[in-house]
C-alpha atoms as a PDB file:
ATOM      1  CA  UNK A   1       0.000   0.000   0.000  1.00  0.00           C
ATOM      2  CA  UNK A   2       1.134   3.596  -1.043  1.00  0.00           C
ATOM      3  CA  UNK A   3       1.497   5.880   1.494  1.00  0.00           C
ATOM      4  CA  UNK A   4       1.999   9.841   0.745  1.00  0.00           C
ATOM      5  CA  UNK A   5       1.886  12.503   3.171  1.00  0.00           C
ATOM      6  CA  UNK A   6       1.929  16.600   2.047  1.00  0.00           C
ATOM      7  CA  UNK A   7       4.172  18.439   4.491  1.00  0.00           C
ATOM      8  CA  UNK A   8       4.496  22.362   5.137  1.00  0.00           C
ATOM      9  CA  UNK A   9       7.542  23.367   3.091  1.00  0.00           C
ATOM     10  CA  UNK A  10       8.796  27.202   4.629  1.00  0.00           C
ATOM     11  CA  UNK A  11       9.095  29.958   1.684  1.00  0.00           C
ATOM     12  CA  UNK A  12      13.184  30.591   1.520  1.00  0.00           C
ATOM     13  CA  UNK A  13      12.949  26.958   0.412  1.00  0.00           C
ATOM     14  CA  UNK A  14       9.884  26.770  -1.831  1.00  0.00           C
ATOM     15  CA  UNK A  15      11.820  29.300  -3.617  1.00  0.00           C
ATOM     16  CA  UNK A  16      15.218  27.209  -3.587  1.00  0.00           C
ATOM     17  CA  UNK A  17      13.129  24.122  -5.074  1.00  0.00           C
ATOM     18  CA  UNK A  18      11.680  26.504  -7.496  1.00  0.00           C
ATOM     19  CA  UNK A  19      15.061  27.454  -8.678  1.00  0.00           C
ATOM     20  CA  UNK A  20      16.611  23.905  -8.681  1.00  0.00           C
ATOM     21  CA  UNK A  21      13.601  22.463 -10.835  1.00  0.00           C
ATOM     22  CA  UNK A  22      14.206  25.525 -13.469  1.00  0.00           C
ATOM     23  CA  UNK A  23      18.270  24.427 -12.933  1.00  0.00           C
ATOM     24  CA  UNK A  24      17.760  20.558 -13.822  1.00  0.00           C
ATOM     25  CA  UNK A  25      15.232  21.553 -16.457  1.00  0.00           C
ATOM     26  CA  UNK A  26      17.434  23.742 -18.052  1.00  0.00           C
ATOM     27  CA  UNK A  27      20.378  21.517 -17.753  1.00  0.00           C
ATOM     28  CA  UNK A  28      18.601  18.366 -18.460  1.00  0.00           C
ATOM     29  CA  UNK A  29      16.379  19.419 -21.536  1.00  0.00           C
ATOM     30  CA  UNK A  30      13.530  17.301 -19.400  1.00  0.00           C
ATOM     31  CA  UNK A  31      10.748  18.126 -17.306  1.00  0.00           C
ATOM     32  CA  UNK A  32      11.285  17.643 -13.684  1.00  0.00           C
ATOM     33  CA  UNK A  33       7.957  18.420 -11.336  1.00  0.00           C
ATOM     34  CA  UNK A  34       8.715  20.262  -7.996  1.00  0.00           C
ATOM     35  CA  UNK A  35       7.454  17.016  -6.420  1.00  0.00           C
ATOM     36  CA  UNK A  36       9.897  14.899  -7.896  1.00  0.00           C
ATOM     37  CA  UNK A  37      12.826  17.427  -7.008  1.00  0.00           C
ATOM     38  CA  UNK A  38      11.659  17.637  -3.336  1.00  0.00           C
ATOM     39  CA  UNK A  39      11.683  13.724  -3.364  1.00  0.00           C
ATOM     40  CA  UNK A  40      15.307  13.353  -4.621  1.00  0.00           C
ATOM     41  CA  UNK A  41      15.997  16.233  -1.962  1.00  0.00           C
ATOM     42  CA  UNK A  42      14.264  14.102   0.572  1.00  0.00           C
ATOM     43  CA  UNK A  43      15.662  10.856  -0.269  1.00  0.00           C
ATOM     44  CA  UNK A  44      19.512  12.281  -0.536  1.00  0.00           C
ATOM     45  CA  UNK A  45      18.780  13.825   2.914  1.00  0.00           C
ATOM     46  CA  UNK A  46      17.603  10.821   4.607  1.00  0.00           C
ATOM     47  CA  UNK A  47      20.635   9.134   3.459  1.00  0.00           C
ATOM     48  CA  UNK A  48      23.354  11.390   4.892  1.00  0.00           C
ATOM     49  CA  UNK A  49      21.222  13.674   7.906  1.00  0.00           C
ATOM     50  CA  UNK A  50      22.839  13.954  11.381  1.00  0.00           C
ATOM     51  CA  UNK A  51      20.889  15.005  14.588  1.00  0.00           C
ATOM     52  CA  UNK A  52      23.361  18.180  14.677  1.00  0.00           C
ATOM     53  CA  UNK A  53      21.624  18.818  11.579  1.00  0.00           C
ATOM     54  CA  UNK A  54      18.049  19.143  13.012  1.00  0.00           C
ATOM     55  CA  UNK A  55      19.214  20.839  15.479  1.00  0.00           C
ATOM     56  CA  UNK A  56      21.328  23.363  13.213  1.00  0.00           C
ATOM     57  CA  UNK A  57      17.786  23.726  11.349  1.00  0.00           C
ATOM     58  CA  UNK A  58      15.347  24.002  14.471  1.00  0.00           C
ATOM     59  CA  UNK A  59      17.713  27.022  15.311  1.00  0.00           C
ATOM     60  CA  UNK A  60      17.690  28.439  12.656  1.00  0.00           C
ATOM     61  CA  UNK A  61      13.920  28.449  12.279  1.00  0.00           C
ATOM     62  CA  UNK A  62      13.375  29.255  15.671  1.00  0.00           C
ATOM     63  CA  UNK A  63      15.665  32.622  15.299  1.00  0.00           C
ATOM     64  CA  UNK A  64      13.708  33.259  11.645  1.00  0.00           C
ATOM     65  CA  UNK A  65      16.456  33.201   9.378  1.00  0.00           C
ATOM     66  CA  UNK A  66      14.551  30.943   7.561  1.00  0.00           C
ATOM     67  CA  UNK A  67      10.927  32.169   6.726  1.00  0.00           C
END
């Protein structure tokens, strides 16, 4: 059974996705959804994360550098 899930995804990064779909698109000559380039993101992530990480990003959140 398929499971997806949609996620709140904060606005300095909506518009980094945004930029890296129009990058691979341009590069690649092939259409890339946001979806799929959030998913790559994701799954590279998951791969190589660190709990320092997290907590690097929770403070940065929580001090709104990222918005």
């Amino acid at each position: 059974m398929s499971e997806t899930k949609a996620y709140r995804v904060k606005s300095d990064l909506v518009k980094q996705i945004k930029k890296k779909t129009m990058e691979y698109v341009i590069d690649r000559k092939e259409l890339a959804g946001e979806a799929e380039i959030v998913n790559a993101l994701i799954l590279k992530g998951l791969e190589t994360i660190r709990n320092e990480d997290i907590d690097r990003y929770l403070s940065l959140a929580e001090s709104k550098q990222i918005r």
